[in-house]
N, C-alpha and C. Protein backbone atom coordinates (compact mmCIF):
# COMPACT_ATOMS: atom_id res chain seq x y z
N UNK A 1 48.47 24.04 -5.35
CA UNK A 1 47.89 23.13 -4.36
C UNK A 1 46.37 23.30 -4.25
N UNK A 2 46.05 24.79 -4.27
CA UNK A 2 44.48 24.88 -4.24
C UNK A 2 43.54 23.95 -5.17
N UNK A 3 44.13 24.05 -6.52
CA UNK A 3 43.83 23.70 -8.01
C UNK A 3 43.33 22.16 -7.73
N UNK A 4 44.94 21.79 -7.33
CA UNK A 4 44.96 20.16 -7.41
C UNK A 4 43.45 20.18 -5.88
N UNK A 5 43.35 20.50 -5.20
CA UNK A 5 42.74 19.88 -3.77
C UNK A 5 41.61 19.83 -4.26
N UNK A 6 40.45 21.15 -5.17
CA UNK A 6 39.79 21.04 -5.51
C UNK A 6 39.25 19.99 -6.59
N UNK A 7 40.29 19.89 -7.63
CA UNK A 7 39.88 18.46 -8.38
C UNK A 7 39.66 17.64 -7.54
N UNK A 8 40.45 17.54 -6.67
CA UNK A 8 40.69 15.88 -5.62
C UNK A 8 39.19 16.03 -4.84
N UNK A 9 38.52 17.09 -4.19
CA UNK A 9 37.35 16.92 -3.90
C UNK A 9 36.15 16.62 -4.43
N UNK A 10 36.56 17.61 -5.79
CA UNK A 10 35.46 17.33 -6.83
C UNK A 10 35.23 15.71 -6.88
N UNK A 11 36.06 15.07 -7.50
CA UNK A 11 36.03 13.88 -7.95
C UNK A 11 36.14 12.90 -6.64
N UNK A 12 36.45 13.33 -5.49
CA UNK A 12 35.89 12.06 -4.45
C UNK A 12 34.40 12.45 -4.26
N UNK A 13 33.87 13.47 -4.17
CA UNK A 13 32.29 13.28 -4.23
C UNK A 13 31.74 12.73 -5.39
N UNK A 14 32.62 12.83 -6.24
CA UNK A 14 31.54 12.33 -7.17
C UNK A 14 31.58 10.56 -7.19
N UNK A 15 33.05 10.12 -7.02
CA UNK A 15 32.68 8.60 -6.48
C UNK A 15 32.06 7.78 -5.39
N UNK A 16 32.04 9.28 -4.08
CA UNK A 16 31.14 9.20 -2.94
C UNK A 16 29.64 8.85 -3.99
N UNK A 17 28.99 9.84 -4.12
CA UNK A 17 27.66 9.54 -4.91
C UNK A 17 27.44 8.44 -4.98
N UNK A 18 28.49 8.06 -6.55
CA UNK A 18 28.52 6.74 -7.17
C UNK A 18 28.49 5.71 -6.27
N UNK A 19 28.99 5.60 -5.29
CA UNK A 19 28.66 4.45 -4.52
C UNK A 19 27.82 3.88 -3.76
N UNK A 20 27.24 4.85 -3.49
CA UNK A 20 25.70 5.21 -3.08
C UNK A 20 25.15 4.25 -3.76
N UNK A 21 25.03 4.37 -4.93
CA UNK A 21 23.94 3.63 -5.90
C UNK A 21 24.77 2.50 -6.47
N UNK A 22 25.70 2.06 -6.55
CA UNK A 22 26.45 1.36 -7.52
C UNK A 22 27.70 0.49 -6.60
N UNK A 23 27.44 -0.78 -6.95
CA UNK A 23 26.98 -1.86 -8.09
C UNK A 23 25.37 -2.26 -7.24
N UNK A 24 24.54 -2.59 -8.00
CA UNK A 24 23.29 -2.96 -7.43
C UNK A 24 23.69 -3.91 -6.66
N UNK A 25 24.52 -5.53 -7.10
CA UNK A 25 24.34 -6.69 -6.70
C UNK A 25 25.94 -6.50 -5.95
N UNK A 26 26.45 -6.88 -4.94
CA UNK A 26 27.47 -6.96 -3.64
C UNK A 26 28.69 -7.49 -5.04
N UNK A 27 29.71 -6.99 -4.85
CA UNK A 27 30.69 -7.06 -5.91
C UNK A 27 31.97 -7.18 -4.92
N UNK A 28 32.59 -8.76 -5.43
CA UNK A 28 33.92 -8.72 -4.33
C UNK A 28 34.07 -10.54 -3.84
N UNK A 29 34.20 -10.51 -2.82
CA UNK A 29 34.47 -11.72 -1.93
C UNK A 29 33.65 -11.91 -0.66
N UNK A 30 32.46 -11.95 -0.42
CA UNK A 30 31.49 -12.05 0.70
C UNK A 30 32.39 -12.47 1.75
N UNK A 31 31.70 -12.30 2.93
CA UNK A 31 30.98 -10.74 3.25
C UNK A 31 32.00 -9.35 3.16
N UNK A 32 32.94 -9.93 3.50
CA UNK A 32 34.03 -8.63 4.08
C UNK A 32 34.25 -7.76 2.83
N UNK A 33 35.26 -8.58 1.87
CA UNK A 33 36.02 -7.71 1.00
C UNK A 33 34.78 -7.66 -0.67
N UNK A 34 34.64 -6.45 -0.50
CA UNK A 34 33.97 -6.22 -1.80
C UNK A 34 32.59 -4.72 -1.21
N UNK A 35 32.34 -4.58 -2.43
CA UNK A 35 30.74 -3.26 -1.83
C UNK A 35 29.59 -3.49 -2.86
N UNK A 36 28.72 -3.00 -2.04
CA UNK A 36 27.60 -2.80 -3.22
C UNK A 36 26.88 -1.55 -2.37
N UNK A 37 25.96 -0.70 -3.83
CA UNK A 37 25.85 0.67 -3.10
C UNK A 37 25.04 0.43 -1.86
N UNK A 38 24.85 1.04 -1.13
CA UNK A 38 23.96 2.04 -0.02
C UNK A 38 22.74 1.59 -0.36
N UNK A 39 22.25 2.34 -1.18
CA UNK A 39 20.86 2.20 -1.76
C UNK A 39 20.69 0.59 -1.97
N UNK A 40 21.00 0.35 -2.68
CA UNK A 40 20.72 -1.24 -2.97
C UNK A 40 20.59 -2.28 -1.99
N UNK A 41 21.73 -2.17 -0.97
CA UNK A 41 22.31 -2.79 0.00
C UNK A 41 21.41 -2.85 0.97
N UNK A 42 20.44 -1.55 1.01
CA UNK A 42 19.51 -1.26 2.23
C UNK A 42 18.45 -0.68 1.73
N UNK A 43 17.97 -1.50 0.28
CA UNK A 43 16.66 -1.62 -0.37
C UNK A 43 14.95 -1.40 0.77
N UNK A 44 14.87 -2.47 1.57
CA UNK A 44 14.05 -2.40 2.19
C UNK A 44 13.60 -1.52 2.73
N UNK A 45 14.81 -0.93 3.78
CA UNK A 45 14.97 0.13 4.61
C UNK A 45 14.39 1.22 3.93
N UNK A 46 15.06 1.76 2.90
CA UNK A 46 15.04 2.93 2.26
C UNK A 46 13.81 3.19 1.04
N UNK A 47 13.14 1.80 0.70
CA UNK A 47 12.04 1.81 0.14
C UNK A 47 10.91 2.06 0.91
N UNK A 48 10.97 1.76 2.38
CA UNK A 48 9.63 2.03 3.83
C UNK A 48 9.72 2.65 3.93
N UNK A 49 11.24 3.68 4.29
CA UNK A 49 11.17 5.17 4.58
C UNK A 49 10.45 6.40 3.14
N UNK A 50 10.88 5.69 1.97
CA UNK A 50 10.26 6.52 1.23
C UNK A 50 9.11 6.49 1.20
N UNK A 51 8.18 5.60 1.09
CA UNK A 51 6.68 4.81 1.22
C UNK A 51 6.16 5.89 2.81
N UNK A 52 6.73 5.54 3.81
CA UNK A 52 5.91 6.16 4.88
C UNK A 52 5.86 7.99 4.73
N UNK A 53 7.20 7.81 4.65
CA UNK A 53 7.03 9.55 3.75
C UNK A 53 5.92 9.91 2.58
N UNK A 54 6.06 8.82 1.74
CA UNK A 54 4.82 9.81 0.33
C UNK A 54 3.88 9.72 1.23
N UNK A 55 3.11 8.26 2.10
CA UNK A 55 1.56 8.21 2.40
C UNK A 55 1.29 9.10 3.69
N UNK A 56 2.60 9.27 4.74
CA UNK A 56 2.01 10.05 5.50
C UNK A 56 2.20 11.94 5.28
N UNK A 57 3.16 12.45 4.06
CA UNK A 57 2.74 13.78 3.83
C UNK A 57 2.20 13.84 2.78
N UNK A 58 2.10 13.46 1.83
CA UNK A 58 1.46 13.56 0.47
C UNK A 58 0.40 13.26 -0.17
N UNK A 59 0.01 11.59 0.20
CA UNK A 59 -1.19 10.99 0.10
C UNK A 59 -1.29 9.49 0.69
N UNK A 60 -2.89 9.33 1.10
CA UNK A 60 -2.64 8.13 1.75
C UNK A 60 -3.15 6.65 0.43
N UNK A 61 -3.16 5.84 0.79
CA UNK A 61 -3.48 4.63 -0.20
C UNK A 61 -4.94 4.81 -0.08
N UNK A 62 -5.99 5.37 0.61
CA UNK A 62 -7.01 5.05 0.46
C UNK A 62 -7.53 6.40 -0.57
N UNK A 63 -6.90 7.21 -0.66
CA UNK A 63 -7.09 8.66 -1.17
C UNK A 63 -6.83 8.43 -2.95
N UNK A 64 -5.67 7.36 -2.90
CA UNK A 64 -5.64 7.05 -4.43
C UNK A 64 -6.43 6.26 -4.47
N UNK A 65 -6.82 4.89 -4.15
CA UNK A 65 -7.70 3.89 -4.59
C UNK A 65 -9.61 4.83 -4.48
N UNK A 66 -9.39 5.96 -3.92
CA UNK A 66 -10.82 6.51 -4.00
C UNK A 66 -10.82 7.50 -5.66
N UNK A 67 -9.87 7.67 -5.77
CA UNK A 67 -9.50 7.93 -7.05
C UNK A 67 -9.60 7.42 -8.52
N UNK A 68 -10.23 5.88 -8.20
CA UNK A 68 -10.06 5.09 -9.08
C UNK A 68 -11.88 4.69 -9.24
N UNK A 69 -12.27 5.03 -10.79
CA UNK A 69 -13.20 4.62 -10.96
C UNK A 69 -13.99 3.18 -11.32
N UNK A 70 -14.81 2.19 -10.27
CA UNK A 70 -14.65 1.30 -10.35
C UNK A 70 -15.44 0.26 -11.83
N UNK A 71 -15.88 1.34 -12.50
CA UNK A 71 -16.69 1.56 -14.14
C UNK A 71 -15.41 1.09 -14.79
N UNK A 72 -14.76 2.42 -14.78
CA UNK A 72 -13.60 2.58 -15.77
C UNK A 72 -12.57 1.23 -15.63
N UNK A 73 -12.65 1.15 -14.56
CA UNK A 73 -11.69 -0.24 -14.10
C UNK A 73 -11.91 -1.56 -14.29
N UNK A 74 -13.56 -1.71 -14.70
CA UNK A 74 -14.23 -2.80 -15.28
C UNK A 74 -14.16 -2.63 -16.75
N UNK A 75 -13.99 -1.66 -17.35
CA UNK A 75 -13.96 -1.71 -18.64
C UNK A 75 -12.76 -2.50 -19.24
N UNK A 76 -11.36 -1.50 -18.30
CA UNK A 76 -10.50 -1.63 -18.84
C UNK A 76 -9.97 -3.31 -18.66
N UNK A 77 -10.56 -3.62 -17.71
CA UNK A 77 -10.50 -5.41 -17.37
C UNK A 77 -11.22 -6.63 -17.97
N UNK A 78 -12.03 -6.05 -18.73
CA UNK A 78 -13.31 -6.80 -19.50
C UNK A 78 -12.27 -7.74 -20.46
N UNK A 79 -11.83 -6.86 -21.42
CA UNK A 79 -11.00 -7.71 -22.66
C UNK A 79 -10.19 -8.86 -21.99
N UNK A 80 -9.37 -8.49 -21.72
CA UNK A 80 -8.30 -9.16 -20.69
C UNK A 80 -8.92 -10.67 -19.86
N UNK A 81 -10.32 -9.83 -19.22
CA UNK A 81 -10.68 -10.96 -18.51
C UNK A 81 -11.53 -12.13 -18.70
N UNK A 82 -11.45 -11.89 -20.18
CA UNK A 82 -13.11 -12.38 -20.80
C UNK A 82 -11.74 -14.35 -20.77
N UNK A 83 -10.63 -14.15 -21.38
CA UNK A 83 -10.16 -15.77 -21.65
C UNK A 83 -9.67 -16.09 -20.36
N UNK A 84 -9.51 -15.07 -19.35
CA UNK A 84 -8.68 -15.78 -17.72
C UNK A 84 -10.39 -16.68 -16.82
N UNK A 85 -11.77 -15.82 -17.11
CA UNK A 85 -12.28 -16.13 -16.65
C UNK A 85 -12.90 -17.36 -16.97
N UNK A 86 -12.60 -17.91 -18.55
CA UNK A 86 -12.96 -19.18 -18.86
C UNK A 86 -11.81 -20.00 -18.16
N UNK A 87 -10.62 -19.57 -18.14
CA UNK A 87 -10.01 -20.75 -17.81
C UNK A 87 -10.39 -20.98 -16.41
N UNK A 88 -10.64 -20.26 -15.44
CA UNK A 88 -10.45 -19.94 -14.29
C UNK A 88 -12.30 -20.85 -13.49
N UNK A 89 -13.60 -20.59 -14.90
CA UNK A 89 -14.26 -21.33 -14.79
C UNK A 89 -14.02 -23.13 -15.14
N UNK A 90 -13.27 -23.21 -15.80
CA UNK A 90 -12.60 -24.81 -16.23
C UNK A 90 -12.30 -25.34 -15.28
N UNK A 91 -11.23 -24.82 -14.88
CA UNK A 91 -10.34 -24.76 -13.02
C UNK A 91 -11.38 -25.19 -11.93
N UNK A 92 -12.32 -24.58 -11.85
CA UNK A 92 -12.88 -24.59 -10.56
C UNK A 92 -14.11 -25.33 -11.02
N UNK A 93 -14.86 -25.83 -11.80
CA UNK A 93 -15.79 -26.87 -12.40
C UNK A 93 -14.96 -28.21 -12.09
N UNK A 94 -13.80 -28.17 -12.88
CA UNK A 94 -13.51 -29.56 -12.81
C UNK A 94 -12.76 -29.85 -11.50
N UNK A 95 -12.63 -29.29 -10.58
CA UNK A 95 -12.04 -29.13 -9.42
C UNK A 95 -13.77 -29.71 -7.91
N UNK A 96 -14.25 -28.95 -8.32
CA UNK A 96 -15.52 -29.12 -7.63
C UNK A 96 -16.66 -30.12 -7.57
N UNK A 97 -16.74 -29.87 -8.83
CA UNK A 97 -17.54 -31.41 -9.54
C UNK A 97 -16.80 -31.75 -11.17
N UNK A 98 -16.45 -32.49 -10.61
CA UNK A 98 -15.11 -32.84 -11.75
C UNK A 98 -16.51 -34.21 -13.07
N UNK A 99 -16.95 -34.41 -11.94
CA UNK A 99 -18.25 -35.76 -12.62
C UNK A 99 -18.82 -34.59 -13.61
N UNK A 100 -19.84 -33.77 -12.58
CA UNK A 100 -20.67 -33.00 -13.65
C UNK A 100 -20.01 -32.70 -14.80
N UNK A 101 -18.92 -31.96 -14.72
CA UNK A 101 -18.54 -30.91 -15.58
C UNK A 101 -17.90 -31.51 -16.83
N UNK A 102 -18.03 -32.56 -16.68
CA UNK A 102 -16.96 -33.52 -17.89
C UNK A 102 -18.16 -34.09 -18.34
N UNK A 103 -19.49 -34.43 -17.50
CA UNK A 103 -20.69 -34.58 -18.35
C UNK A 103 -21.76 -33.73 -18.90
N UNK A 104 -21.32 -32.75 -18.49
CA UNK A 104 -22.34 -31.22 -19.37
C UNK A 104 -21.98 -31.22 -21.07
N UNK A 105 -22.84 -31.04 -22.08
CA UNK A 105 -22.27 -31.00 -23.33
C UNK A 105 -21.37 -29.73 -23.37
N UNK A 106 -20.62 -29.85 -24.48
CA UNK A 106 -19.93 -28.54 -24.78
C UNK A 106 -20.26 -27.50 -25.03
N UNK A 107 -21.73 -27.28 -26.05
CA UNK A 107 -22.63 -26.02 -25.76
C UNK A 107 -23.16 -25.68 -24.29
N UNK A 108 -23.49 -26.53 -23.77
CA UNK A 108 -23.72 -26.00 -22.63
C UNK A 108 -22.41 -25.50 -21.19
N UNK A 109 -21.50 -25.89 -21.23
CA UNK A 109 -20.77 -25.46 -21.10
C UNK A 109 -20.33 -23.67 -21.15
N UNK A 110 -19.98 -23.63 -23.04
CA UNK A 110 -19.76 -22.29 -23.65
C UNK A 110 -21.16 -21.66 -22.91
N UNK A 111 -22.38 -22.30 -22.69
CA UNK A 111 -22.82 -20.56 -22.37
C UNK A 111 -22.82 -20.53 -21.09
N UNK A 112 -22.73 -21.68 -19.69
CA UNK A 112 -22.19 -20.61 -18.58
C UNK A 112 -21.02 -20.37 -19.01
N UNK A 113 -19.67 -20.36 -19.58
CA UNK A 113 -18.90 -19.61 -19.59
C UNK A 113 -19.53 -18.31 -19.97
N UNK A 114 -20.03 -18.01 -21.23
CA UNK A 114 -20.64 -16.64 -21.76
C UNK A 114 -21.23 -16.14 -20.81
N UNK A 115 -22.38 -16.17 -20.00
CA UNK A 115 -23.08 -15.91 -18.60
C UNK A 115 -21.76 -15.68 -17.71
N UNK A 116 -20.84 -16.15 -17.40
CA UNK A 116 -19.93 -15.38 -16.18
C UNK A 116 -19.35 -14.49 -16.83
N UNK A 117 -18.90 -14.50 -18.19
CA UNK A 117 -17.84 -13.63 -19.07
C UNK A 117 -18.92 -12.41 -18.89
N UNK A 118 -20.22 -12.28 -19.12
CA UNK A 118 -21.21 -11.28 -19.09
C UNK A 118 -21.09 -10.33 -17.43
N UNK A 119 -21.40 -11.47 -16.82
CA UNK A 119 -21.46 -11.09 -15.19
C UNK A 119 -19.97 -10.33 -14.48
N UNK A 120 -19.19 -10.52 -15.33
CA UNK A 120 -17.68 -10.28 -14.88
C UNK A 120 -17.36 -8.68 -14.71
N UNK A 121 -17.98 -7.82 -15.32
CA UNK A 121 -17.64 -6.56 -15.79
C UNK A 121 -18.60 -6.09 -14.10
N UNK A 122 -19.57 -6.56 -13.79
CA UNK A 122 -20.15 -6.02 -12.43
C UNK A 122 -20.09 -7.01 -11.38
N UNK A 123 -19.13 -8.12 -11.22
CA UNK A 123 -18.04 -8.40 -10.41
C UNK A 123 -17.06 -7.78 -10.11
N UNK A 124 -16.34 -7.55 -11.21
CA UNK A 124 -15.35 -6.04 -11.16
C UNK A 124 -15.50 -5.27 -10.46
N UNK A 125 -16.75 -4.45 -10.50
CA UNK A 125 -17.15 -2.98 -9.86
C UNK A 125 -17.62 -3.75 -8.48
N UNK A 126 -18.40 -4.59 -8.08
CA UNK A 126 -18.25 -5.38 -6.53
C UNK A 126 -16.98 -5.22 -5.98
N UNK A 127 -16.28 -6.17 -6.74
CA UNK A 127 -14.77 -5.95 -5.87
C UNK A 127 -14.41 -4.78 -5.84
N UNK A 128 -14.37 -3.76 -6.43
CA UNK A 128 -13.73 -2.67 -6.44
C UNK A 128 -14.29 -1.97 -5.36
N UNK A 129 -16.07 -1.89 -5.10
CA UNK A 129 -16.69 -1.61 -4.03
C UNK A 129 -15.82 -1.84 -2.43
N UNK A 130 -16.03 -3.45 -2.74
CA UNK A 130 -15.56 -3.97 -1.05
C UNK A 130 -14.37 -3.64 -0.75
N UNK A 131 -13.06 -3.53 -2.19
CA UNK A 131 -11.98 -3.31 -1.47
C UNK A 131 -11.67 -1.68 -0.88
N UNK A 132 -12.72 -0.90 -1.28
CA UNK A 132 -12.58 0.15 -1.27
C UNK A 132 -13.16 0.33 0.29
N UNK A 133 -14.23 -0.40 0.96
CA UNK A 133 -14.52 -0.41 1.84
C UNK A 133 -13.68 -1.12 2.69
N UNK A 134 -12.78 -1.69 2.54
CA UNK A 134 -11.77 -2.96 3.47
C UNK A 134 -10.77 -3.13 2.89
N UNK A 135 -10.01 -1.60 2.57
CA UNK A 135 -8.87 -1.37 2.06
C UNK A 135 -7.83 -1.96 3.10
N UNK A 136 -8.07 -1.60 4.03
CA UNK A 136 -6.81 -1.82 4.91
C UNK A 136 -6.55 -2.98 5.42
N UNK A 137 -8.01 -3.67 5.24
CA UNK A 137 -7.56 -5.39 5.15
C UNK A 137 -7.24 -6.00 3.69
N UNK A 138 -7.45 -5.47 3.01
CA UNK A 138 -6.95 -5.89 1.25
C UNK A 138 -5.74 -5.24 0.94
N UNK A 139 -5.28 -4.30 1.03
CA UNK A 139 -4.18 -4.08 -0.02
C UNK A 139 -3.30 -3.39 0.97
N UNK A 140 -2.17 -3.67 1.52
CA UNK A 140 -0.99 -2.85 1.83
C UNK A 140 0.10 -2.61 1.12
N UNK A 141 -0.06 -0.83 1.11
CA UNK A 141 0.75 -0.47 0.17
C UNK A 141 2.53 -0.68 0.40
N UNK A 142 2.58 -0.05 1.85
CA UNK A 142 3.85 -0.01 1.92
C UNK A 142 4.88 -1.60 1.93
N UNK A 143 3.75 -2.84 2.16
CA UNK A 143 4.39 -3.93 1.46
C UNK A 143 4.31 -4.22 0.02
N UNK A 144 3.53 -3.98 -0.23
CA UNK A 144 4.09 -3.54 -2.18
C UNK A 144 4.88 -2.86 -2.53
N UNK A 145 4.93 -1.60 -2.05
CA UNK A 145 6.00 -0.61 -2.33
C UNK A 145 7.36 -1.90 -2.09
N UNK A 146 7.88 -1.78 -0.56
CA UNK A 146 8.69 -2.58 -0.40
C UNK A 146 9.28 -3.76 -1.40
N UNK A 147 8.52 -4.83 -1.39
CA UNK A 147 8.63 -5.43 -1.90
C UNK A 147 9.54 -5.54 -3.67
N UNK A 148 8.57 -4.24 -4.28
CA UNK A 148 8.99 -4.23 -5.86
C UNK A 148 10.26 -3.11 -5.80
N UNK A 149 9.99 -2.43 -4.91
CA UNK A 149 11.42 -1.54 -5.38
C UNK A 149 12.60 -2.26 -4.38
N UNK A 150 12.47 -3.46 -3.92
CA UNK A 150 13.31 -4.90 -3.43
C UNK A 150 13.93 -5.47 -4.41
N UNK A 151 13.15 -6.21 -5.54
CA UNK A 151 13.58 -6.52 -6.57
C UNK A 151 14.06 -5.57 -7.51
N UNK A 152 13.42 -4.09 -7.71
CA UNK A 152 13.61 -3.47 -9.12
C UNK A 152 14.86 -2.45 -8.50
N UNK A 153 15.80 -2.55 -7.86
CA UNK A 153 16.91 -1.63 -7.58
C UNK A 153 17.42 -0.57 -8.40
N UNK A 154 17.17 -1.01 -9.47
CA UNK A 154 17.52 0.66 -10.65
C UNK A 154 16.27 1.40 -10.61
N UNK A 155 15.20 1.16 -10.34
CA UNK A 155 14.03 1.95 -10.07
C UNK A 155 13.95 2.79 -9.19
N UNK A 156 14.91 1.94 -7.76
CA UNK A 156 14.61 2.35 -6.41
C UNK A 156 16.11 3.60 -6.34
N UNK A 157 17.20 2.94 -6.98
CA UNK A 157 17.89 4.32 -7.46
C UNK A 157 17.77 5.80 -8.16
N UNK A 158 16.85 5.37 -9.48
CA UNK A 158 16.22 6.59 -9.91
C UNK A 158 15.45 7.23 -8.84
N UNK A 159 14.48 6.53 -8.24
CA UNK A 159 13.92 7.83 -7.43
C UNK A 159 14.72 8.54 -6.32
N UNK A 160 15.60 7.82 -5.74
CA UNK A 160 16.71 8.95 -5.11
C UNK A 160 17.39 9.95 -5.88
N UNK A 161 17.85 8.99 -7.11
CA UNK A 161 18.85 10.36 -8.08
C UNK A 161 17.79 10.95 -8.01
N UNK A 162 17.02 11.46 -8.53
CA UNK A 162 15.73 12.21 -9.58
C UNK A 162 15.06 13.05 -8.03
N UNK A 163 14.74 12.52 -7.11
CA UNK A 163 14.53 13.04 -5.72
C UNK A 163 15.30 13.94 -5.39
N UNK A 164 17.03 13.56 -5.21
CA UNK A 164 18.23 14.30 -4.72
C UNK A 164 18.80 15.30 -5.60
N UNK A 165 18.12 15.33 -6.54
CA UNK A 165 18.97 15.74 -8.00
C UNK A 165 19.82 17.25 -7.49
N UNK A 166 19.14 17.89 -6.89
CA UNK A 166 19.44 19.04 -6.32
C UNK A 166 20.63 18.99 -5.33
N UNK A 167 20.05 18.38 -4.17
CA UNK A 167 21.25 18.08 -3.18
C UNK A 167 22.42 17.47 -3.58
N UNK A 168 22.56 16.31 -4.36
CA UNK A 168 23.71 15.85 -5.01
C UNK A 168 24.33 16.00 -5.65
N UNK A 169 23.93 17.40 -6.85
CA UNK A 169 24.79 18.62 -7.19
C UNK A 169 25.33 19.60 -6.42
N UNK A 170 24.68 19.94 -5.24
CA UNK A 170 25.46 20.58 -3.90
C UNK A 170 26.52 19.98 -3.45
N UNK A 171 26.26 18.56 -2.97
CA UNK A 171 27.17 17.86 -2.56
C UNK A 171 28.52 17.74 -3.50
N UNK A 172 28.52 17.78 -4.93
CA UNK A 172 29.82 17.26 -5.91
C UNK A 172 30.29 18.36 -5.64
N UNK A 173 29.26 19.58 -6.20
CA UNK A 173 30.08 21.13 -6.01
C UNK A 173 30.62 21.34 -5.02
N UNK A 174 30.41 20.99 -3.84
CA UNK A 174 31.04 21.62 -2.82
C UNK A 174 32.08 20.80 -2.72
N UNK A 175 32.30 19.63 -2.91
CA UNK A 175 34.26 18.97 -3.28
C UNK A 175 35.28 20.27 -3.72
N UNK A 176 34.23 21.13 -4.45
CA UNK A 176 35.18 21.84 -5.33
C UNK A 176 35.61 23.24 -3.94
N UNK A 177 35.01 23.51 -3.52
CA UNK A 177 35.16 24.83 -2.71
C UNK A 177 35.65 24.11 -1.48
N UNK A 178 35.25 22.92 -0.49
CA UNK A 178 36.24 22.63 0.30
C UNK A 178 37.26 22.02 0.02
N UNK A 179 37.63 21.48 -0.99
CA UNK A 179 39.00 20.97 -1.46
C UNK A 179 39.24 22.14 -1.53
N UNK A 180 39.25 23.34 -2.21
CA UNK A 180 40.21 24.71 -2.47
C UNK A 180 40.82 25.20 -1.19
N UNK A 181 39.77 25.12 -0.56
CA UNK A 181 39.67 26.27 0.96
C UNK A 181 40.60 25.12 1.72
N UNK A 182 40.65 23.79 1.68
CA UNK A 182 41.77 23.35 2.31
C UNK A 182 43.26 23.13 1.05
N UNK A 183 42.87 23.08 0.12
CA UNK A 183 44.24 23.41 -0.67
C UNK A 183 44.56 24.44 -0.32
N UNK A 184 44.47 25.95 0.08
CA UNK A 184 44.99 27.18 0.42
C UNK A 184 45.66 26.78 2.10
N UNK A 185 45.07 25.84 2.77
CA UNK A 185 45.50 26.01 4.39
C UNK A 185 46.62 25.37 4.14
N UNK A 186 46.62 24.39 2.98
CA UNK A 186 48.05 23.60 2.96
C UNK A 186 49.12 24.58 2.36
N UNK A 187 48.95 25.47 1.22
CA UNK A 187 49.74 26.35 0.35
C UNK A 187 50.09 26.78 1.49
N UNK A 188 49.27 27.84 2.75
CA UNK A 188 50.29 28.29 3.54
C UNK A 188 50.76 27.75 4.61
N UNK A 189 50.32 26.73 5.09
CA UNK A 189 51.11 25.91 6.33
C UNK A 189 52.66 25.88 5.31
């Protein structure tokens, strides 16, 4: 009886776990009959609580974004931004003065594009300036956080497994020692 109780614990924690995390998407007959894990189910929840936890013991959002060099960050944006910023000058020319801009020749054109494509790399480092100064009106983290580990649910699972990794090997193991310790109360009742 001990033998058997302990398997039987072992293996309900370990489908306890499993359910935790699994199936991401609600599996069944809405609302009543069917499950989807814990984690998934209460994405939001459990993505704010993790979020307010990293920024208020670990680090805050302004501590990483001071972290970030706003050089290096223009560099790495230059390539990338050199064909968004032509289109983005097209966009807003023919949007504004739609007359002019359809009557400028085409060389002239290409070189204000070339002139903003130039200017862009210390636009970059501007923005990077102001947001760094008016972080907390520009970027909230814990609605980003939220948000993506909302959609990305196997993400937002790994960091619990990979977080818990410890505790949730406590938890399976110990199926095994209180299933025994009550398989023995049953052997002698």
């Amino acid at each position: 009886m001990p033998i058997i109780a302990a398997i039987i614990g072992f293996v309900t924690k370990i489908v306890a776990i499993e359910m935790m995390f699994k199936p991401l998407k609600f599996f069944g007959i809405p609302p009543y009959l069917g499950w989807q894990g814990i984690i998934p189910r209460k994405a939001a929840i459990m993505s704010g609580i993790a979020c307010d936890t990293l920024t208020s013991r670990l680090i805050t959002p302004r501590e990483v974004f001071s972290r970030l060099d706003p050089k290096r960050v223009a560099q790495e944006l230059e390539k990338p931004m050199l064909p968004i910023v032509e289109k983005i000058t097209h966009d807003v020319m023919s949007h504004y003065q739609p007359g002019l801009w359809e009557s400028i020749p085409e060389n002239a054109k290409k070189l204000l594009i070339r002139q903003i494509q130039q200017q862009s790399p210390e636009m970059v480092r501007q923005l990077m300036q102001q947001t760094k100064d008016n972080l907390e009106d520009v970027f909230d983290l814990k609605d980003m956080v939220i948000t993506n580990l909302t959609k990305d649910k196997k993400l937002l699972n790994k960091i619990f497994l990979e977080s818990g990794a410890k505790e949730f090997t406590f938890i399976r193991n110990s199926g095994i020692y209180f299933g025994f310790t009550i398989g023995l109360v049953q052997m002698i009742v």
